[in-house]
PDB file of N, CA and C in Angstrom:
ATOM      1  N   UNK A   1       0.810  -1.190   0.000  1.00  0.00           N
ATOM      2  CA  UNK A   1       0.000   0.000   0.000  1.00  0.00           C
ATOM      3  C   UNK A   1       0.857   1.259   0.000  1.00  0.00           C
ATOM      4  N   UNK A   2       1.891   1.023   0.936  1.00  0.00           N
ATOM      5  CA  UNK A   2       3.091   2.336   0.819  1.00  0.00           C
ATOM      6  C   UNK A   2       3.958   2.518  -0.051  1.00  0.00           C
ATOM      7  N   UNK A   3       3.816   2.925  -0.946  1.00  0.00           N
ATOM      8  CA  UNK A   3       4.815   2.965  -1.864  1.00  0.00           C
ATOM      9  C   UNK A   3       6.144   3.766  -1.777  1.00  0.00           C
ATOM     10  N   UNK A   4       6.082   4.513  -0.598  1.00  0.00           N
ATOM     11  CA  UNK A   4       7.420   5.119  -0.104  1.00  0.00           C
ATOM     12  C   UNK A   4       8.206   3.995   1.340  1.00  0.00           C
ATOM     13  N   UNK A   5       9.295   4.150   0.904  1.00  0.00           N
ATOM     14  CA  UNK A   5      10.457   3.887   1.832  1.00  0.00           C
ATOM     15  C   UNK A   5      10.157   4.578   3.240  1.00  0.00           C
ATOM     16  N   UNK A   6       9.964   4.060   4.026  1.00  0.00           N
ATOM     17  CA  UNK A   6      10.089   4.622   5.309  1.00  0.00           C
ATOM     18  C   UNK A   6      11.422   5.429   5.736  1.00  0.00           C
ATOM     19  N   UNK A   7      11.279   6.210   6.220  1.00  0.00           N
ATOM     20  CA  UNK A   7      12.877   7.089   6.914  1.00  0.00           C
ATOM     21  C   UNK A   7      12.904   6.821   8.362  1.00  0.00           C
ATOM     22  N   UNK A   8      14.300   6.915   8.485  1.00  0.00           N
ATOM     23  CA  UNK A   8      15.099   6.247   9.782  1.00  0.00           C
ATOM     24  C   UNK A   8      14.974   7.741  10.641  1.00  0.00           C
ATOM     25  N   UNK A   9      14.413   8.777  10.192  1.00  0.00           N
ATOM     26  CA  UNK A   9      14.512   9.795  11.089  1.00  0.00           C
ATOM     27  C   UNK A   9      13.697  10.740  10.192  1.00  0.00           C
ATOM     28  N   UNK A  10      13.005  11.843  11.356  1.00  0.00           N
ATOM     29  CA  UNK A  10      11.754  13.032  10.837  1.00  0.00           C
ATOM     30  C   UNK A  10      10.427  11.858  10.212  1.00  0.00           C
ATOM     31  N   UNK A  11      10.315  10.907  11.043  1.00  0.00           N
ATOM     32  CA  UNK A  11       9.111  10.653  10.995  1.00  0.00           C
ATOM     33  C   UNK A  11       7.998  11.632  11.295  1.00  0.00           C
ATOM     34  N   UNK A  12       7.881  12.251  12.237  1.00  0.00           N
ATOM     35  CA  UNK A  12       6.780  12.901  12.377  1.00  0.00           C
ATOM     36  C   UNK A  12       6.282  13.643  10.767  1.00  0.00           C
ATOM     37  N   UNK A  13       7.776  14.138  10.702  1.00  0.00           N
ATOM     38  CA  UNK A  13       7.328  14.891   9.356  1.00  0.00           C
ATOM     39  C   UNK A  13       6.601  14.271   8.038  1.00  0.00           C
ATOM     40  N   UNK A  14       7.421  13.031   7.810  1.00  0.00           N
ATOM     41  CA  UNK A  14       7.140  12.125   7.143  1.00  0.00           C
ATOM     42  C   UNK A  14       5.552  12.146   7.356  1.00  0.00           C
ATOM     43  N   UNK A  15       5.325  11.477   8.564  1.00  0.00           N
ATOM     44  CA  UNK A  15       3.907  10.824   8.581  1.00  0.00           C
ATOM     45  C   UNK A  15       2.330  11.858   8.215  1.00  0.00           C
ATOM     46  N   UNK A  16       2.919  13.097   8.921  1.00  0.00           N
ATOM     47  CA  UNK A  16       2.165  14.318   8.769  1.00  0.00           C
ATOM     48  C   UNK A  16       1.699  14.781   7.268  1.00  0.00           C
ATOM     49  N   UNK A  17       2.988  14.434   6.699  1.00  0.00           N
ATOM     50  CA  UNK A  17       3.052  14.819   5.046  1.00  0.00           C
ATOM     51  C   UNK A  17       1.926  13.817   4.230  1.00  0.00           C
ATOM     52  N   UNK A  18       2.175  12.331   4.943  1.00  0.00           N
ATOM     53  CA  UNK A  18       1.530  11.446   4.036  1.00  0.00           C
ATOM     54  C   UNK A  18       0.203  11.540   4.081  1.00  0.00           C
ATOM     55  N   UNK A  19      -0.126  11.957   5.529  1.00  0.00           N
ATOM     56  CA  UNK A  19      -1.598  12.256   5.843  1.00  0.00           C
ATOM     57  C   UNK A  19      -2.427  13.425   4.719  1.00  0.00           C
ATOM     58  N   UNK A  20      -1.028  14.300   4.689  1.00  0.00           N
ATOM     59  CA  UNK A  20      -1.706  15.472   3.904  1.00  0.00           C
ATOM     60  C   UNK A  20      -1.894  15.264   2.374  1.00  0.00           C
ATOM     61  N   UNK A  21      -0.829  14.234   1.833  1.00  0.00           N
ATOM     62  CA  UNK A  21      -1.053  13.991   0.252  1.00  0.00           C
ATOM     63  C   UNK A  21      -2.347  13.141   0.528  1.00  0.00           C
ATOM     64  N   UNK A  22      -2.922  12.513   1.170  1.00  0.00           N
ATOM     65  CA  UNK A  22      -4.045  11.162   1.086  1.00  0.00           C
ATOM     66  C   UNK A  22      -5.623  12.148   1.540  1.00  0.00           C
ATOM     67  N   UNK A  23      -5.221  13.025   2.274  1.00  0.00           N
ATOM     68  CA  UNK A  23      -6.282  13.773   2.822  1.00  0.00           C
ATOM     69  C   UNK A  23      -6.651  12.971   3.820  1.00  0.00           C
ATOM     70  N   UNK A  24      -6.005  12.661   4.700  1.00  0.00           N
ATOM     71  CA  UNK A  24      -6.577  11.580   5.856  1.00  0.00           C
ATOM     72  C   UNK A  24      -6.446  12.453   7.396  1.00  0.00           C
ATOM     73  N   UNK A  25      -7.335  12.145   7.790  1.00  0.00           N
ATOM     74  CA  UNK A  25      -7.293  13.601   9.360  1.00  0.00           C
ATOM     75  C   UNK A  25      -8.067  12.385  10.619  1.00  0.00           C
ATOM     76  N   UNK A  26      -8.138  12.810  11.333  1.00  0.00           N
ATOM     77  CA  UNK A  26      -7.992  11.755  12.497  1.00  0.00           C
ATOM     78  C   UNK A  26      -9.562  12.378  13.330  1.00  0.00           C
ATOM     79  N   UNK A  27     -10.563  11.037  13.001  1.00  0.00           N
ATOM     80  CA  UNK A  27     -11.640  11.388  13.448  1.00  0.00           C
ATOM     81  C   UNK A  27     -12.226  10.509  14.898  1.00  0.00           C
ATOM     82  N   UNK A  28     -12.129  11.389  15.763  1.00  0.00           N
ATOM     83  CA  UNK A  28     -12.422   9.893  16.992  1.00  0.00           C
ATOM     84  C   UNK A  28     -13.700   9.285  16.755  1.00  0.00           C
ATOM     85  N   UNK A  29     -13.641   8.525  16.833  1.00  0.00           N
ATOM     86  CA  UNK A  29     -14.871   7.417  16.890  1.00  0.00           C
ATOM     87  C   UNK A  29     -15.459   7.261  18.265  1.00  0.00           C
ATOM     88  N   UNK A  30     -16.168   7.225  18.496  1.00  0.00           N
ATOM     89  CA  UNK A  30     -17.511   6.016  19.832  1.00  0.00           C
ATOM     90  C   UNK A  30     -15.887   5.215  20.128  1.00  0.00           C
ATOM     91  N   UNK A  31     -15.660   4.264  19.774  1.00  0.00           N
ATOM     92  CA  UNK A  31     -14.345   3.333  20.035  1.00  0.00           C
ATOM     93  C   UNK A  31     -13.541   3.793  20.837  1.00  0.00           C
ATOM     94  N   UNK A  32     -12.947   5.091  19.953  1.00  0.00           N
ATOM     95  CA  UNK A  32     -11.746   5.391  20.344  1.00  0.00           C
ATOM     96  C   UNK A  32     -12.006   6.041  21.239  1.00  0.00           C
ATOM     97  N   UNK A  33     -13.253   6.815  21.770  1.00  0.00           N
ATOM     98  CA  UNK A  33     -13.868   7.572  23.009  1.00  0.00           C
ATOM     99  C   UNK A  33     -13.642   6.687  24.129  1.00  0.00           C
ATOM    100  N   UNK A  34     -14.632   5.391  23.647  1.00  0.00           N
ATOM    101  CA  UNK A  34     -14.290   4.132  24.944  1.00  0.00           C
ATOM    102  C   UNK A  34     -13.187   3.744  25.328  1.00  0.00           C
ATOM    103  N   UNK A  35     -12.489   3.910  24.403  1.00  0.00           N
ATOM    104  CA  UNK A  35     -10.833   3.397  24.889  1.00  0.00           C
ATOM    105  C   UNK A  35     -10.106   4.253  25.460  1.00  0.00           C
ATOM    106  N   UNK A  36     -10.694   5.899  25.110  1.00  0.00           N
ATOM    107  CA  UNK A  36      -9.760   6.454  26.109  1.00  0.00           C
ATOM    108  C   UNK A  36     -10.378   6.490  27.817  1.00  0.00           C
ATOM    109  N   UNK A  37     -11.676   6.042  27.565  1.00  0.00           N
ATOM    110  CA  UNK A  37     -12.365   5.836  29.343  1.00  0.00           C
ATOM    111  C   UNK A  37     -12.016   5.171  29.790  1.00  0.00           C
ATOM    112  N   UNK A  38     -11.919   3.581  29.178  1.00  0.00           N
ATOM    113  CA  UNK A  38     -11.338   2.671  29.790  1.00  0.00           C
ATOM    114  C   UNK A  38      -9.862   2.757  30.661  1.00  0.00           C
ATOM    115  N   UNK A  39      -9.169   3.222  29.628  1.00  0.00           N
ATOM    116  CA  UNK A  39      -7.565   3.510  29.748  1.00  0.00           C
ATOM    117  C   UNK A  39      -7.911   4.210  30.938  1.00  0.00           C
ATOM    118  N   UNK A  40      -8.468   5.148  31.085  1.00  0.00           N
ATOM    119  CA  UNK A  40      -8.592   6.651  32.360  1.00  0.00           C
ATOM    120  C   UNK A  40      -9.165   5.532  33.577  1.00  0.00           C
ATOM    121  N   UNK A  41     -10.031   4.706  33.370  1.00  0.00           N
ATOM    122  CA  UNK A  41     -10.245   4.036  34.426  1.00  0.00           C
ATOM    123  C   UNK A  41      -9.476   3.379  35.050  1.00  0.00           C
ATOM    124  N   UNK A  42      -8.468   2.728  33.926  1.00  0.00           N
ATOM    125  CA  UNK A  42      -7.121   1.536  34.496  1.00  0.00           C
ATOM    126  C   UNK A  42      -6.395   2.523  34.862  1.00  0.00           C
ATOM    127  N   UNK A  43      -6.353   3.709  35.089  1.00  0.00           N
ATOM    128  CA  UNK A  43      -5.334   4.707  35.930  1.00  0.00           C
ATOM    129  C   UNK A  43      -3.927   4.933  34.974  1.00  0.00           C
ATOM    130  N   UNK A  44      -4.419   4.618  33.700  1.00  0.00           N
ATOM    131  CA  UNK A  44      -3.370   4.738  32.840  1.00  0.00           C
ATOM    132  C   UNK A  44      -3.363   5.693  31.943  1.00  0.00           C
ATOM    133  N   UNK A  45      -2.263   7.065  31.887  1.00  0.00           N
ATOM    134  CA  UNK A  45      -2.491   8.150  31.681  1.00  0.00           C
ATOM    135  C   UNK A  45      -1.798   8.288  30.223  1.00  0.00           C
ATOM    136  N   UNK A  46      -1.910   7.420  29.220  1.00  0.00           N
ATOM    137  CA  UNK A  46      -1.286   6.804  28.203  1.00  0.00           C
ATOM    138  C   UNK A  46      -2.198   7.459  27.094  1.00  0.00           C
ATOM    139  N   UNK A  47      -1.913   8.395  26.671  1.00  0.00           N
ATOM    140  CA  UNK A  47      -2.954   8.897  25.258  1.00  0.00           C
ATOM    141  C   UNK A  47      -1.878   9.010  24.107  1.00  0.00           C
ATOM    142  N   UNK A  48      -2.497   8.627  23.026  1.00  0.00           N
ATOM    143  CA  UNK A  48      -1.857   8.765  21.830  1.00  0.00           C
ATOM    144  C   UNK A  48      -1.193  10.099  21.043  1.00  0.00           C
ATOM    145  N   UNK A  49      -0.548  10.272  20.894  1.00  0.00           N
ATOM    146  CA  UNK A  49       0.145  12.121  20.527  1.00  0.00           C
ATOM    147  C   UNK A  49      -0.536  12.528  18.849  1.00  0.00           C
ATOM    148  N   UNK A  50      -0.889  13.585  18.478  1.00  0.00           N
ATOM    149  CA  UNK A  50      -0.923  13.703  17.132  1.00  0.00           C
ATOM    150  C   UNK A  50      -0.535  12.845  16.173  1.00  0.00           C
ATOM    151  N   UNK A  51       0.261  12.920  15.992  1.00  0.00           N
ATOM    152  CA  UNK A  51       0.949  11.687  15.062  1.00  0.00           C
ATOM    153  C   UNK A  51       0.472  10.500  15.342  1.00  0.00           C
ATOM    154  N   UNK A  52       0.743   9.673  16.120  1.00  0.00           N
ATOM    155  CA  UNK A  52       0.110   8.303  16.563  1.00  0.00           C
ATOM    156  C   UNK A  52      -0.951   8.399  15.841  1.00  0.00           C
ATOM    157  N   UNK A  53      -2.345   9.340  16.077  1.00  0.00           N
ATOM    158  CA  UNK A  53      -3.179   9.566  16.032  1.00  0.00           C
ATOM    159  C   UNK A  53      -3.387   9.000  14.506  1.00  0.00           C
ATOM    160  N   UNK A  54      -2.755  10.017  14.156  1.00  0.00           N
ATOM    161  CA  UNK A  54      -2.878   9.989  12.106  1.00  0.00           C
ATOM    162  C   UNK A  54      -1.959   8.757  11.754  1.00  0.00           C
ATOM    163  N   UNK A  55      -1.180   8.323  12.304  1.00  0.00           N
ATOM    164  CA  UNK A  55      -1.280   6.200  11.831  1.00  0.00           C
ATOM    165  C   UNK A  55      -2.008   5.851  12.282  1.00  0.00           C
ATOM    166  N   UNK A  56      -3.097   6.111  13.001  1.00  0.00           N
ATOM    167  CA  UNK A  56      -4.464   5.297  13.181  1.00  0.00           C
ATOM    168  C   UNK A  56      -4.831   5.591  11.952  1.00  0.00           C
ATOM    169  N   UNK A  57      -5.509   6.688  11.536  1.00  0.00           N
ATOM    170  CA  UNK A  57      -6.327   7.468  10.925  1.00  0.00           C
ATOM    171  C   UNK A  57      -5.856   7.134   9.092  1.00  0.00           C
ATOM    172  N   UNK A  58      -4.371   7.173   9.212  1.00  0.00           N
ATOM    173  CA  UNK A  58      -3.945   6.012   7.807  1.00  0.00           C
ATOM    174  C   UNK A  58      -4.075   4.586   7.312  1.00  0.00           C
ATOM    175  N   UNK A  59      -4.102   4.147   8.770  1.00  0.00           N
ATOM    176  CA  UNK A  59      -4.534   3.003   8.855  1.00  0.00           C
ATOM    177  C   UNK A  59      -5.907   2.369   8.482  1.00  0.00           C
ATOM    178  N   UNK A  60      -7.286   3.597   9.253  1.00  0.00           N
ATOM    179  CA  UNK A  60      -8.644   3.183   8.771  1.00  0.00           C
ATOM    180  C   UNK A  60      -8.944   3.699   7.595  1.00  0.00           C
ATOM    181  N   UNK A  61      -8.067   4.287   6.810  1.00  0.00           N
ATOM    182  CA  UNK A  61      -8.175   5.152   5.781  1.00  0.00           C
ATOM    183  C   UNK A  61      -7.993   4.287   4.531  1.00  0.00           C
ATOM    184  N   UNK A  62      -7.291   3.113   4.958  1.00  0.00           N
ATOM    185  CA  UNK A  62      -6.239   1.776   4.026  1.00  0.00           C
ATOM    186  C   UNK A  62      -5.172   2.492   3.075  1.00  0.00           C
ATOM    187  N   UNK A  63      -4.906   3.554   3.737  1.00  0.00           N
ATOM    188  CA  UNK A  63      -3.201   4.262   2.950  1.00  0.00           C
ATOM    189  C   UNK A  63      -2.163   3.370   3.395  1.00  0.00           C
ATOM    190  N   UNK A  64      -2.273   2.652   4.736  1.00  0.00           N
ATOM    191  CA  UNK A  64      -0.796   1.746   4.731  1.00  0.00           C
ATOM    192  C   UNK A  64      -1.662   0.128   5.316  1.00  0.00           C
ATOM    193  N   UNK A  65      -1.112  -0.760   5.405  1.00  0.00           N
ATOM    194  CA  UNK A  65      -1.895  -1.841   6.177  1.00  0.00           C
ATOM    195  C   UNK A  65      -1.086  -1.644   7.537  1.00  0.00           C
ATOM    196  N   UNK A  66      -1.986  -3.227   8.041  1.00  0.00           N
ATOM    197  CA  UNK A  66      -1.346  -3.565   9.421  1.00  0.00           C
ATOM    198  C   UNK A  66       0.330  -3.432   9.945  1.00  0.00           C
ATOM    199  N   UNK A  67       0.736  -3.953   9.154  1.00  0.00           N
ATOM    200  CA  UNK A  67       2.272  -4.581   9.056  1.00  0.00           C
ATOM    201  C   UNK A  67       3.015  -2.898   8.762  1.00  0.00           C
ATOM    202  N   UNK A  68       2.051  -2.251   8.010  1.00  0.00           N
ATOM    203  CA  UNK A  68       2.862  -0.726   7.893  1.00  0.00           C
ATOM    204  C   UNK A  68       2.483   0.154   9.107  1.00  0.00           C
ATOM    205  N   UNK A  69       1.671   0.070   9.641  1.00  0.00           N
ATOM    206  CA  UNK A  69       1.554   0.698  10.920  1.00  0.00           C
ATOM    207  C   UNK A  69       1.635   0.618  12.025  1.00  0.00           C
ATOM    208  N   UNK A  70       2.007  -0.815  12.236  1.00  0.00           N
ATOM    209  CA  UNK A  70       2.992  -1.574  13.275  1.00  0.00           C
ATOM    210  C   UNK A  70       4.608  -0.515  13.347  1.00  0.00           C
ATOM    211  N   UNK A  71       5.040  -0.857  11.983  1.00  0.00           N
ATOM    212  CA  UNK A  71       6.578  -0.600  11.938  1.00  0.00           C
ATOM    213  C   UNK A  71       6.513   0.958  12.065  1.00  0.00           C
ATOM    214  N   UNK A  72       5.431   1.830  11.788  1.00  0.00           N
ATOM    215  CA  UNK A  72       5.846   3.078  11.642  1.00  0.00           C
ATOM    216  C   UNK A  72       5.645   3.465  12.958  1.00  0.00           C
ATOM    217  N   UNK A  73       4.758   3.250  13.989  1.00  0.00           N
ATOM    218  CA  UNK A  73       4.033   3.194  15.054  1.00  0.00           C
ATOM    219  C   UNK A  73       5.485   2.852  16.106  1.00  0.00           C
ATOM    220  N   UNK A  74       6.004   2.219  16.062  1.00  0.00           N
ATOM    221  CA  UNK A  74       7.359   1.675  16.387  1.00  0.00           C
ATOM    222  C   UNK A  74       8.503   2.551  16.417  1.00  0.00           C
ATOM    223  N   UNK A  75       8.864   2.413  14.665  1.00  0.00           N
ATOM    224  CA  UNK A  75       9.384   3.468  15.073  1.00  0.00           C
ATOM    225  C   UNK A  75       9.798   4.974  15.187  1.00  0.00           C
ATOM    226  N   UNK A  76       8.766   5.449  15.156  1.00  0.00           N
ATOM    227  CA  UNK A  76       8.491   6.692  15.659  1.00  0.00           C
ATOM    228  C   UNK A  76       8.191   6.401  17.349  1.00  0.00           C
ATOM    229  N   UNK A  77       7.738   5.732  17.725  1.00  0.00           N
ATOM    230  CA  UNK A  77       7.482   5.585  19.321  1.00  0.00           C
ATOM    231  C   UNK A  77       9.412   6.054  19.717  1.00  0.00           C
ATOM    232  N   UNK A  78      10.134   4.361  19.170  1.00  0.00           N
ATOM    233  CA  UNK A  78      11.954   5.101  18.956  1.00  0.00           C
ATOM    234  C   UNK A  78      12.230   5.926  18.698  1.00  0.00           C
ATOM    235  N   UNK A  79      12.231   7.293  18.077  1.00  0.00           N
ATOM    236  CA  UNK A  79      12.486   7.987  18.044  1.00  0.00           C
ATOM    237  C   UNK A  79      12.140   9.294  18.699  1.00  0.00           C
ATOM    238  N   UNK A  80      10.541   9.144  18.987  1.00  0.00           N
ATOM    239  CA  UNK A  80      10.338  10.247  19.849  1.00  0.00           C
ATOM    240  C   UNK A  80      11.138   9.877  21.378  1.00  0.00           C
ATOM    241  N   UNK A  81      11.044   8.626  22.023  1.00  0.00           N
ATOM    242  CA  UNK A  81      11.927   8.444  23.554  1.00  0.00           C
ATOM    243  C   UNK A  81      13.300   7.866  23.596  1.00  0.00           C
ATOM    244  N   UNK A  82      13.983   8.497  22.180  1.00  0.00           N
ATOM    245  CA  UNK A  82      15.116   8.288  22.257  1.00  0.00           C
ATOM    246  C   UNK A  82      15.785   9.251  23.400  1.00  0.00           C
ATOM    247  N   UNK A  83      16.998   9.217  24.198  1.00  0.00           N
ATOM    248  CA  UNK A  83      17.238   9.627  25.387  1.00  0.00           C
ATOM    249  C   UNK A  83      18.510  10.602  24.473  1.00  0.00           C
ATOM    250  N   UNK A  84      18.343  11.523  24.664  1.00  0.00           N
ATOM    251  CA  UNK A  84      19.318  12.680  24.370  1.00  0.00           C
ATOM    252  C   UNK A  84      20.634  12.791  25.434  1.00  0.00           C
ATOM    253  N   UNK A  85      21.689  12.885  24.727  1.00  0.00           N
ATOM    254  CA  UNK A  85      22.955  13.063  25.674  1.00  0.00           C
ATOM    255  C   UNK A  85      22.694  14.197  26.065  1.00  0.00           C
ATOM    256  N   UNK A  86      23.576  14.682  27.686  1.00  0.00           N
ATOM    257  CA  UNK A  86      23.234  15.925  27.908  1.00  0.00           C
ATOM    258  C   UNK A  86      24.535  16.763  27.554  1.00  0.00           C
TER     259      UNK A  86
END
């Protein structure tokens, strides 16, 4: 489905961009409402960032499949908590 190469770095940018060539924007659903209650109930203060968001939103969109939004989801997660020298 992706016909671009993933990059080892400026994912965000990357992902933001792809959203914008596909026209894909990140609409919460009933679902994704419940899941963030649930989560708030398990005391888990874990919400998805913009980006995350829009590899969902590429994902229900079918711009990348499963297997592509696993790996991008990944690594961008790596790269955003990569630990900076001080």
């Amino acid at each position: 489905m992706l016909n671009q190469d993933i990059p080892t770095a400026g994912l965000s940018t990357f992902i933001t961009d792809l959203a914008k060539q596909h026209g894909v924007v990140y609409v919460k659903t009933g679902s994704s409402a419940l899941a963030e209650v649930i989560t708030g109930l398990a005391g888990d203060e874990v919400k998805p960032d913009a980006v995350e968001r829009l590899i969902i939103a590429l994902r229900r969109a079918n711009v990348i499949d499963g297997r592509t939004m696993v790996k991008l989801l990944g690594s961008y997660l790596d790269e955003k908590f990569v630990v900076q020298p001080i």
